[in-house]
Structure formats: C-alpha cells, structure tokens
N, C-alpha and C. Protein backbone atom coordinates (compact mmCIF):
# COMPACT_ATOMS: atom_id res chain seq x y z
N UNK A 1 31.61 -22.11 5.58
CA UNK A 1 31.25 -22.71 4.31
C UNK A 1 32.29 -23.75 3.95
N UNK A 2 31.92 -24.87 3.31
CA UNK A 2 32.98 -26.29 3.07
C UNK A 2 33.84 -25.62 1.94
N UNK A 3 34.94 -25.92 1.99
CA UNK A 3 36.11 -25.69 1.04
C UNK A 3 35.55 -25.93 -0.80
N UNK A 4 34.35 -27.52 -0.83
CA UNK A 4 34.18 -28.07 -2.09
C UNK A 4 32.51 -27.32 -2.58
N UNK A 5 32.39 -25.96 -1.63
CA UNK A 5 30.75 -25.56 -2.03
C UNK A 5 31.60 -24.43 -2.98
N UNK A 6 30.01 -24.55 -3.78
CA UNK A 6 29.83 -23.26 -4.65
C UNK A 6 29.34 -22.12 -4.27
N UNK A 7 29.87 -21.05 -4.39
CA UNK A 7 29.74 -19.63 -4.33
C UNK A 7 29.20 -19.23 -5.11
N UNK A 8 27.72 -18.76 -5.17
CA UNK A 8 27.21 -17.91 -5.96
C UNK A 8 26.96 -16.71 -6.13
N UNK A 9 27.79 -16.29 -6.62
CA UNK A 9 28.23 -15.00 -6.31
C UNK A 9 27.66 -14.04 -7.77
N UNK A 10 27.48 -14.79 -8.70
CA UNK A 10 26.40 -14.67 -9.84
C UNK A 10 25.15 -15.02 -10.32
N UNK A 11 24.20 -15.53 -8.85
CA UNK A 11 23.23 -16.42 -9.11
C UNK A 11 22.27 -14.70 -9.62
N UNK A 12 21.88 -13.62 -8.91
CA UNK A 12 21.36 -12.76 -8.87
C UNK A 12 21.84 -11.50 -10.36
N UNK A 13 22.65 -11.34 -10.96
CA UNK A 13 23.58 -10.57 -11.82
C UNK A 13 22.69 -10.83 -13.17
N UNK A 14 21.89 -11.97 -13.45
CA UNK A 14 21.60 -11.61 -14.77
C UNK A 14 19.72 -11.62 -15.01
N UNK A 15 19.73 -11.54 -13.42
CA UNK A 15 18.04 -11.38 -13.31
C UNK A 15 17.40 -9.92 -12.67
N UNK A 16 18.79 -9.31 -12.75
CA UNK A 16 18.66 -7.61 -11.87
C UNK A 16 18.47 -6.83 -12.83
N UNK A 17 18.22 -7.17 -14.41
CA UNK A 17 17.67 -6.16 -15.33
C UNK A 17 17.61 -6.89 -16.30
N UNK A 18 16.38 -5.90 -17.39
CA UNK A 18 16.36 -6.70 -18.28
C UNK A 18 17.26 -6.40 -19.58
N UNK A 19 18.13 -7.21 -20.03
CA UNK A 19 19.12 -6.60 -20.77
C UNK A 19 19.54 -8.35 -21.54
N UNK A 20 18.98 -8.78 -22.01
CA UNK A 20 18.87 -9.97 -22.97
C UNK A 20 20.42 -10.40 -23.31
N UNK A 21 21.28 -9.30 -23.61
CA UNK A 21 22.96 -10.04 -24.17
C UNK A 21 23.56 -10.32 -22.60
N UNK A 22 23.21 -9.61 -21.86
CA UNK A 22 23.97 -10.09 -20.13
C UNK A 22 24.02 -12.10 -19.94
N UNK A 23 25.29 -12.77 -19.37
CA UNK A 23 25.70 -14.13 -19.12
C UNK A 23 26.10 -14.14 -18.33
N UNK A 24 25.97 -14.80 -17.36
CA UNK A 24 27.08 -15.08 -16.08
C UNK A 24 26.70 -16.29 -15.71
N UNK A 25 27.89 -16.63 -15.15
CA UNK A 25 27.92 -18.29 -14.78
C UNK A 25 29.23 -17.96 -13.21
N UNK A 26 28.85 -19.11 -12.56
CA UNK A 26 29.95 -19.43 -11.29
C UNK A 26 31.10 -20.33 -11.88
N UNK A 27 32.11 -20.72 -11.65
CA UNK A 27 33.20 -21.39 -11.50
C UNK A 27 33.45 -22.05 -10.81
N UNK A 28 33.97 -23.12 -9.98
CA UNK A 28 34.38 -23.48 -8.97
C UNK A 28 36.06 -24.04 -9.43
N UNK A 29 36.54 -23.55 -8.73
CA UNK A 29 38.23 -23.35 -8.51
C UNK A 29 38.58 -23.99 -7.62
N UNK A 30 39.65 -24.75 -7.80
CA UNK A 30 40.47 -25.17 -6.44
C UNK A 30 41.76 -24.39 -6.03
N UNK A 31 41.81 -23.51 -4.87
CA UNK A 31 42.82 -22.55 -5.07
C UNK A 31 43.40 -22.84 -3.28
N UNK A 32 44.89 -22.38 -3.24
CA UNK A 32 45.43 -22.44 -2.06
C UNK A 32 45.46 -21.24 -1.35
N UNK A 33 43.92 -20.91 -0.89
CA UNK A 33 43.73 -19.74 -0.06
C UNK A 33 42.82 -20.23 1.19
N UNK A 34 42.65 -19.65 1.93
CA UNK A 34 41.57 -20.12 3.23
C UNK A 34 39.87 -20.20 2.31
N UNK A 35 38.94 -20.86 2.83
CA UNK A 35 37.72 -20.60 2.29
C UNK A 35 36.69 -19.34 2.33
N UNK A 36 36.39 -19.51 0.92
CA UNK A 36 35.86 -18.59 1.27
C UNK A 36 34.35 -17.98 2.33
N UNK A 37 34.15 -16.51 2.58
CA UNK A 37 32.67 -16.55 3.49
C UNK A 37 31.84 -15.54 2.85
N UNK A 38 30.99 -15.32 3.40
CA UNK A 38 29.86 -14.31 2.92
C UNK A 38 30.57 -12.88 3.13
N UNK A 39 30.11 -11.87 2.54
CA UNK A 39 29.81 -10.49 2.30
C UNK A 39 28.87 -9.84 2.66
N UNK A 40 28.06 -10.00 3.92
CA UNK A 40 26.66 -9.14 4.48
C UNK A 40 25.08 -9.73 3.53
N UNK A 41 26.03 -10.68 2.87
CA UNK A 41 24.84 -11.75 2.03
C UNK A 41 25.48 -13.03 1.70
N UNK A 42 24.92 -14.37 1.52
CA UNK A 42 25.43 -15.62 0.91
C UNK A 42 25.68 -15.42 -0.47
N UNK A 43 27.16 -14.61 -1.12
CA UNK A 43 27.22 -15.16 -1.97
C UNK A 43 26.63 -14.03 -3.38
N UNK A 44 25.48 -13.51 -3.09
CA UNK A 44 25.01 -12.56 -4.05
C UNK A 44 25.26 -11.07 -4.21
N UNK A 45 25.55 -10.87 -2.97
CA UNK A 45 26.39 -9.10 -2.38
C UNK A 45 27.37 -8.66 -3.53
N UNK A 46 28.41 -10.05 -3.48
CA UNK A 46 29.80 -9.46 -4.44
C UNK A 46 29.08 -9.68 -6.21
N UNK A 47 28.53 -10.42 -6.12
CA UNK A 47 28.00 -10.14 -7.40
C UNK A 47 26.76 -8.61 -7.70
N UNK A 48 26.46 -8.62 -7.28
CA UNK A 48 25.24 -7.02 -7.36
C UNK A 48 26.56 -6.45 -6.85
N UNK A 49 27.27 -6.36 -6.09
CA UNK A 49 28.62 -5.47 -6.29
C UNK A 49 28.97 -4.48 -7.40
N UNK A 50 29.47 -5.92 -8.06
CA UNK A 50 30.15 -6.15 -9.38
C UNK A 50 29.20 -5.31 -10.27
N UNK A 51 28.15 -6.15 -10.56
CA UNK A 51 27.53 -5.09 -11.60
C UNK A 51 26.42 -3.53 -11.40
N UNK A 52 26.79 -3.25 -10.19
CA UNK A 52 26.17 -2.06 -9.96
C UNK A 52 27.60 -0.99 -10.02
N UNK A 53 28.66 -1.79 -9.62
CA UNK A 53 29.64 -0.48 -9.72
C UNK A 53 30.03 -0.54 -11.42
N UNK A 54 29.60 -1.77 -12.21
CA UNK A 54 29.85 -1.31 -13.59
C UNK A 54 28.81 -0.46 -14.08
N UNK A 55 27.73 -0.41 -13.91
CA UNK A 55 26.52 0.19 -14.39
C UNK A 55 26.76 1.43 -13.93
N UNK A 56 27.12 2.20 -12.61
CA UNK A 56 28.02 3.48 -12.13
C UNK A 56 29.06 3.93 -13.40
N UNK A 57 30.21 2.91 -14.08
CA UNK A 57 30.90 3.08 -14.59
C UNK A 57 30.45 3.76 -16.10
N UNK A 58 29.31 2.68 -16.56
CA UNK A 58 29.11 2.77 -17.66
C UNK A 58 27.95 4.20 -17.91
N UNK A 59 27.62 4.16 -17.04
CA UNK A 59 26.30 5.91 -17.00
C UNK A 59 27.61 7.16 -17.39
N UNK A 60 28.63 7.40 -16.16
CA UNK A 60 29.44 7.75 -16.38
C UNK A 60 29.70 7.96 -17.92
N UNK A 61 30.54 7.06 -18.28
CA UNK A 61 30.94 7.19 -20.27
C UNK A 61 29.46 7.34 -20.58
N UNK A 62 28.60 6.90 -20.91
CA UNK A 62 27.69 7.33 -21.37
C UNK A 62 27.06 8.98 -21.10
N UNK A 63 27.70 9.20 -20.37
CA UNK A 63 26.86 10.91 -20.08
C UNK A 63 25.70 10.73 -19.49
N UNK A 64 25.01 9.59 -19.01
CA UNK A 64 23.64 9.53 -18.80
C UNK A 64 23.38 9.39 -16.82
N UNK A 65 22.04 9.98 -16.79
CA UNK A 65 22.45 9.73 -15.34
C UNK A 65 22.15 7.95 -14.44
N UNK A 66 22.84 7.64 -13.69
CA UNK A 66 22.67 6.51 -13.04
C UNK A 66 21.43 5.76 -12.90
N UNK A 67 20.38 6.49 -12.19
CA UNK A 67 18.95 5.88 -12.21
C UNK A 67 18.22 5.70 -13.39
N UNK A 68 18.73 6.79 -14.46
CA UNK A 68 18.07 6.82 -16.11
C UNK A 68 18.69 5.40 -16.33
N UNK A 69 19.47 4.79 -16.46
CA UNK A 69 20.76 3.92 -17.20
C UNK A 69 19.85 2.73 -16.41
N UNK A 70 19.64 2.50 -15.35
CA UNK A 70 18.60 1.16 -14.25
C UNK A 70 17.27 1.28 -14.76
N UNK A 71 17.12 2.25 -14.57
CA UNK A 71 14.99 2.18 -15.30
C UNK A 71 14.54 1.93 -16.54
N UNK A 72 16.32 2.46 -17.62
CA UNK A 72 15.68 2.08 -19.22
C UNK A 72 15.79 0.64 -18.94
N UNK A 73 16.93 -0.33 -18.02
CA UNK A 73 16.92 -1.70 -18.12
C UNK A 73 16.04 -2.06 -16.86
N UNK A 74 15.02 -1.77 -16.85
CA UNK A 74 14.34 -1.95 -15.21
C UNK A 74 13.94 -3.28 -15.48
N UNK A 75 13.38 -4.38 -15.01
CA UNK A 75 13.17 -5.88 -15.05
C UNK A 75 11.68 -6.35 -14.21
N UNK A 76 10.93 -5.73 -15.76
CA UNK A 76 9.30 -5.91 -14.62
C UNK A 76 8.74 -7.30 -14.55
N UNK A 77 9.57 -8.14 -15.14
CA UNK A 77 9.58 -9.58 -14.69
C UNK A 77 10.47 -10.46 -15.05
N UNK A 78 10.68 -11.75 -14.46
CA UNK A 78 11.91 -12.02 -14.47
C UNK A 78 12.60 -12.60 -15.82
N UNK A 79 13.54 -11.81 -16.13
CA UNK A 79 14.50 -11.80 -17.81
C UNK A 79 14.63 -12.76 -18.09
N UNK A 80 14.86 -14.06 -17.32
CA UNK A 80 15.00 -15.71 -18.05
C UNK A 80 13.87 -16.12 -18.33
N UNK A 81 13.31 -15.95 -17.11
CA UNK A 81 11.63 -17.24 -17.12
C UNK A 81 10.43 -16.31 -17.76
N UNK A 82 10.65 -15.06 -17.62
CA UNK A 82 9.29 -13.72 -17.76
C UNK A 82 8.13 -14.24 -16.98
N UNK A 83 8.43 -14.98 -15.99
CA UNK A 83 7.39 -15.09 -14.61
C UNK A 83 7.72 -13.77 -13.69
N UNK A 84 6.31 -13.17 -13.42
CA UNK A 84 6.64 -11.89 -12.72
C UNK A 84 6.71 -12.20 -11.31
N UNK A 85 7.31 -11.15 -10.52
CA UNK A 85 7.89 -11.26 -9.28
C UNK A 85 6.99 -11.20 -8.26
N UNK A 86 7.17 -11.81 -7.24
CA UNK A 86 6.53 -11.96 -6.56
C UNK A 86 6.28 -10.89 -5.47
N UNK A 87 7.45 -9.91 -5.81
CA UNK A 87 7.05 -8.69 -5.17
C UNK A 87 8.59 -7.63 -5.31
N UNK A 88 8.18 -6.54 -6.12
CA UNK A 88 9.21 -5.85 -6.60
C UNK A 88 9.02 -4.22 -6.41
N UNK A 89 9.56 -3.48 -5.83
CA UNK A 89 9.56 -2.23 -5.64
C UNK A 89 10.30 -1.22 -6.06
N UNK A 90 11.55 -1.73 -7.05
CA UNK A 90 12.62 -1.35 -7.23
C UNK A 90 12.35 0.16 -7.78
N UNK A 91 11.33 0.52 -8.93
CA UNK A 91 11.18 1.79 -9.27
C UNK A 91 10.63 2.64 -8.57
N UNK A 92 9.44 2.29 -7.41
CA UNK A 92 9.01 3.14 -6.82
C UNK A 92 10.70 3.47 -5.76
N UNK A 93 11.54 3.08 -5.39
CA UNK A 93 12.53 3.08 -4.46
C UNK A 93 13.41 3.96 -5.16
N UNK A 94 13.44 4.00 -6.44
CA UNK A 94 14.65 5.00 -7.13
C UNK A 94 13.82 6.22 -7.17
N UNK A 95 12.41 6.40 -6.97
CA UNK A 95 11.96 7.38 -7.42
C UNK A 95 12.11 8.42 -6.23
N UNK A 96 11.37 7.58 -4.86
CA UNK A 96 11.21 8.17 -3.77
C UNK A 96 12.71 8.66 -3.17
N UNK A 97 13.41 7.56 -3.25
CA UNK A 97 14.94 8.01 -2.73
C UNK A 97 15.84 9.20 -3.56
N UNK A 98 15.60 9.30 -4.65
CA UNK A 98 15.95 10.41 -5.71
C UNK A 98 15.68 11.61 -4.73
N UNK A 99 13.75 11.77 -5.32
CA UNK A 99 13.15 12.67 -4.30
C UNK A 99 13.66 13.07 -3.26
N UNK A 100 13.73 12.37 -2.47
CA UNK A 100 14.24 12.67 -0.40
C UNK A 100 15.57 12.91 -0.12
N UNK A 101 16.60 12.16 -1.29
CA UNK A 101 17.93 12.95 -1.31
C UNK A 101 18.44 14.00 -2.03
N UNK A 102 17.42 14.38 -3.12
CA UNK A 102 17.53 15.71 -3.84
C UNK A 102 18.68 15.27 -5.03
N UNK A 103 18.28 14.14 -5.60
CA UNK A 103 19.56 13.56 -6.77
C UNK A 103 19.69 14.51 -7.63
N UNK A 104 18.23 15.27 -8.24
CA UNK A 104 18.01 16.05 -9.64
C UNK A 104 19.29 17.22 -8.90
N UNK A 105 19.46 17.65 -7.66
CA UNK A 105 20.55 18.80 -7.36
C UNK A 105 21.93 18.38 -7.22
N UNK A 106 21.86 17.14 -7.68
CA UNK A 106 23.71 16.72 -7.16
C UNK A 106 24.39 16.82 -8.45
N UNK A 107 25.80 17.66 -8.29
CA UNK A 107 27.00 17.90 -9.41
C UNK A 107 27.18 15.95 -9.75
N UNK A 108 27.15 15.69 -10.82
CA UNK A 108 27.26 14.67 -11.22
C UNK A 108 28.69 14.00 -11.20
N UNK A 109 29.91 15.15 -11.29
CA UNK A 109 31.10 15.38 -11.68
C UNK A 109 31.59 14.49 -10.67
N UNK A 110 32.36 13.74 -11.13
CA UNK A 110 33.26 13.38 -9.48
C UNK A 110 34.26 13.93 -8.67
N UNK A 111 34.00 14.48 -7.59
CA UNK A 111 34.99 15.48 -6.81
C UNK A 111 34.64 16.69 -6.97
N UNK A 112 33.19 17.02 -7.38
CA UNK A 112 32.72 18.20 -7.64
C UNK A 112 32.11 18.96 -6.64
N UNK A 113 31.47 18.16 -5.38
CA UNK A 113 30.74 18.67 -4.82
C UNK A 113 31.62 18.44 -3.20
N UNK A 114 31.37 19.71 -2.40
CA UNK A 114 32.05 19.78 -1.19
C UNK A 114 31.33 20.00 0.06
N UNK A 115 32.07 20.22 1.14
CA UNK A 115 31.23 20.39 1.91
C UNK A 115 32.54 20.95 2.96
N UNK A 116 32.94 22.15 2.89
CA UNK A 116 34.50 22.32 3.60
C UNK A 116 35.41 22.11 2.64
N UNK A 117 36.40 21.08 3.66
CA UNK A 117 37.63 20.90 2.87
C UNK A 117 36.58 18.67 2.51
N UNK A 118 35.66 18.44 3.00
CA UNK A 118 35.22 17.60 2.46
C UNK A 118 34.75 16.74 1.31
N UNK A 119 34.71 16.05 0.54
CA UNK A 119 34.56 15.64 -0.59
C UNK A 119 33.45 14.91 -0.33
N UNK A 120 32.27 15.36 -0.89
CA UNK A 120 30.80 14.49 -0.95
C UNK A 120 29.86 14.09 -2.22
N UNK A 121 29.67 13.10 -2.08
CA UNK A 121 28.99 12.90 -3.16
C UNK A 121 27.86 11.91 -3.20
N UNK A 122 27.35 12.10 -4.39
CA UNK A 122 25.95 11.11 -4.14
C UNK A 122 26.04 10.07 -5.07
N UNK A 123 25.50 8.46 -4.47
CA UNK A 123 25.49 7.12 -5.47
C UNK A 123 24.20 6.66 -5.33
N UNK A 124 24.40 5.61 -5.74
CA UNK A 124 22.89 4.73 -5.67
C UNK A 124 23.38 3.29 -5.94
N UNK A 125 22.49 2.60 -6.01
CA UNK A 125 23.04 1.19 -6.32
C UNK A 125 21.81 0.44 -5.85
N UNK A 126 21.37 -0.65 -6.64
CA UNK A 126 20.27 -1.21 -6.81
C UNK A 126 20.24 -3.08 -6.36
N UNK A 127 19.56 -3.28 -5.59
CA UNK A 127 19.99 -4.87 -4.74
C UNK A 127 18.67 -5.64 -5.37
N UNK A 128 19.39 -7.29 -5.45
CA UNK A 128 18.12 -8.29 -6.16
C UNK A 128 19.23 -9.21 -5.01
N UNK A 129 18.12 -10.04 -4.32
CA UNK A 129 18.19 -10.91 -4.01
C UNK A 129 17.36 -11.98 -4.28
N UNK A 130 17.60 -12.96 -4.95
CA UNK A 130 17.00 -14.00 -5.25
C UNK A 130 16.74 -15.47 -4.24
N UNK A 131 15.84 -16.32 -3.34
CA UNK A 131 15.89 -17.06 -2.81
C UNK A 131 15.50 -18.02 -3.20
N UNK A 132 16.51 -19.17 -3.51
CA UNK A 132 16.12 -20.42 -4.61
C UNK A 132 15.74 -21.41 -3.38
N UNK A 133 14.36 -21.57 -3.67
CA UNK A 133 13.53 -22.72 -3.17
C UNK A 133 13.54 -23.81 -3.56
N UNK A 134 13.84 -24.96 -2.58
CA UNK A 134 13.58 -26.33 -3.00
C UNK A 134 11.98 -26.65 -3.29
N UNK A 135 11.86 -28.05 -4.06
CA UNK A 135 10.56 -27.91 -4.54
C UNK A 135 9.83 -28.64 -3.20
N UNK A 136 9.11 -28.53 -3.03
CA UNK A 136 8.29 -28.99 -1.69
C UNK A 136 7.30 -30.11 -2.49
N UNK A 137 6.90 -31.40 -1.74
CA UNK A 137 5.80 -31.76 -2.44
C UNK A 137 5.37 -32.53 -0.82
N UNK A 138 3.69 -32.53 -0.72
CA UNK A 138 2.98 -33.03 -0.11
C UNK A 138 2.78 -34.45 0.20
N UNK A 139 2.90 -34.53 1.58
CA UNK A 139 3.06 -35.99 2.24
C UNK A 139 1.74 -36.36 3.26
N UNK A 140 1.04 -36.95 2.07
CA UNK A 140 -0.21 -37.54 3.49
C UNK A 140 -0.11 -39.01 3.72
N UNK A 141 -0.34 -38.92 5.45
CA UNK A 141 -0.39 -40.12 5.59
C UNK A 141 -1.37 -40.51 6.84
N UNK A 142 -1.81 -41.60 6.46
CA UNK A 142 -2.85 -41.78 7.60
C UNK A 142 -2.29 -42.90 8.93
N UNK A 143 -3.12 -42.56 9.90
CA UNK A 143 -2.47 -43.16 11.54
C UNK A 143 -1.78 -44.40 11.16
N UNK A 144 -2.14 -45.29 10.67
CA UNK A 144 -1.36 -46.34 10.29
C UNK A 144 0.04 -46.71 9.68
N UNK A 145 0.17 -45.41 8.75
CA UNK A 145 1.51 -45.36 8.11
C UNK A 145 2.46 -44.49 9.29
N UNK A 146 1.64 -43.67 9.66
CA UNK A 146 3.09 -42.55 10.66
C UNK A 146 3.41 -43.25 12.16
N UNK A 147 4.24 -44.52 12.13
CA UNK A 147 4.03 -44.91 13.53
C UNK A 147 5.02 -43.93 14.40
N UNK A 148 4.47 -44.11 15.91
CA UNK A 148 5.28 -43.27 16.56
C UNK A 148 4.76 -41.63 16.62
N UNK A 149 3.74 -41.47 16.14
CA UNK A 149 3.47 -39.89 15.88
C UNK A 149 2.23 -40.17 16.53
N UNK A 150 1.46 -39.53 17.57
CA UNK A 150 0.29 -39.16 18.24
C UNK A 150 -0.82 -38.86 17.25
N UNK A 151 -1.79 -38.65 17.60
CA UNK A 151 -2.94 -38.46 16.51
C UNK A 151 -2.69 -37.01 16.83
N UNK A 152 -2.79 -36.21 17.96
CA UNK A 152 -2.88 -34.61 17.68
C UNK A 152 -1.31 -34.09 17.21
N UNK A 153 -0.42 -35.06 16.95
CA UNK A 153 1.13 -34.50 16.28
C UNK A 153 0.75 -34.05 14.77
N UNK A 154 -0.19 -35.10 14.09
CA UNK A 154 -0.42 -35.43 12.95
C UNK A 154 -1.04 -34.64 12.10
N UNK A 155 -0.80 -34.11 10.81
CA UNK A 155 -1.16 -33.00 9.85
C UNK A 155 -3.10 -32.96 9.94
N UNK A 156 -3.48 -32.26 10.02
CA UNK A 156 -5.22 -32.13 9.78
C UNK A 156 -5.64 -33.17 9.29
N UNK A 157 -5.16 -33.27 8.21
CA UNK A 157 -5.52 -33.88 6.77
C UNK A 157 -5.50 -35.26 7.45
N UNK A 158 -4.46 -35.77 7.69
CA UNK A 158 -4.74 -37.37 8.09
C UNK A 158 -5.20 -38.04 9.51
N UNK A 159 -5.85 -37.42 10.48
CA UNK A 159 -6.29 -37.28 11.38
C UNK A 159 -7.57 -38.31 11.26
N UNK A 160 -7.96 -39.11 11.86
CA UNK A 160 -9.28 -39.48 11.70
C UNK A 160 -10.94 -39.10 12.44
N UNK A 161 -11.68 -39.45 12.08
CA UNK A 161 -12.59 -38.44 12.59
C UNK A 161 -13.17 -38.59 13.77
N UNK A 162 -14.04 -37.58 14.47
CA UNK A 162 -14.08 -38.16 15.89
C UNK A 162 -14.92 -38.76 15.95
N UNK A 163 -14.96 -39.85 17.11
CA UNK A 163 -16.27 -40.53 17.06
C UNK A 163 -17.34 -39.81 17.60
C-alpha cells in the first residue's frame, strides 16, 4: 500500500449497527513508521476489531449478554442511507451459532470456565464488510466509433445486423 493512501479502517464501524449517536471518521497522518498493510482484510478488520471488542466490553458492565447487546442494535438496513442490504444474515448466524455452541450453557464470568488446568471460554464477534463500488455507466458504441475492435470483440448492443 503507498505511504500517501488512506486506511480505512473505519469505513465499516458505523454501518455494523443501528445505533444513531455512533461517528467515525479516518485520519490520515504522516508518521515515521514503515507503511502501513492489511489485517486478513483491507483496512476494515481493525476497525470491526475495535468495536466488537468494545461491545464485549460494554455487555460485560452492562450485565447483559453479548448477542442480546448486537440484536437490540441489529441493523436491518443500512443506518446512514436506510437502503436495505443487499444480503444480510447476521441474526440468523447469532442464532444458529449460539445454538451449535451451546452459548445459553457458558459461565459468562471470565476465567470461570475450565477444562483441566485449562482456561476456556466462549466469544462471539460480529463482521460487516462493506464493498464500495465505483459508479459504472454504459458505453455504446457503434463499428464506426470503436476502431481497432472486430465486430465479434464488440458489445451485442452495437454490433450490426446480419445481412
């Protein structure tokens, strides 16, 4: 990644629930460190990081459990624009994974639950990846304008007809 790009490392953080007072914005810094790279994602990983281990934090003080604390703010369409998603699974995924790991049986406590002299415990944590599309717009052109391009290279559309 170039030294002068932006890291968005908050593009995803305020569209992962719906929770109306949430802000985040990027920065760009000039700092004397090597550049930076990805995290197992471009950029959005350390941010859903960030606010899934606060939302961990904050269930915690609250007494409430983790998946309760994500579903009261669940985001059944998107919190800026309220255009719905184009494809979202997130509650059926807390429900089923709850289910199959047996969440309703896990000591909530931290350091509560063992396994030996082992320390085990159960998390969760909830991923939005967002993919910002450029806008595309449509280019027709007929044999005359595309020189250099074959008639069977050429989009359907501007093709001429057979004799």
């Amino acid at each position: 990644m170039h030294a002068d790009s932006l890291y968005p490392v908050t593009v995803a953080t305020t569209a992962a629930y719906a929770c109306p007072n949430v802000t985040a914005r990027d920065k760009r810094v000039r700092l004397n460190i090597p550049p930076i790279a990805h995290m197992r994602a471009p950029g959005q990983a350390e941010g859903n990081f960030a606010l899934e281990s606060l939302l961990d934090e904050l269930s915690y003080e609250l007494g409430m459990d983790p998946i309760e604390l994500r579903l009261r703010n669940y985001a059944a369409v998107h919190p800026q624009t309220g255009l719905p998603w184009s494809g979202k699974a997130l509650r059926e995924c807390y429900t089923v994974g709850a289910e199959r790991f047996g969440w309703a049986q896990r000591e909530p406590a931290v350091g509560a639950m063992r396994d030996g002299r082992w320390l085990v415990g159960y998390g969760m944590a909830g991923m939005t990846f967002i993919q910002n599309h450029a806008n595309a717009r449509r280019v027709r052109r007929s044999a005359a304008t595309a020189p250099h391009t074959p008639a069977a290279a050429q989009p359907t559309s501007a093709r001429a007809p057979a004799p």
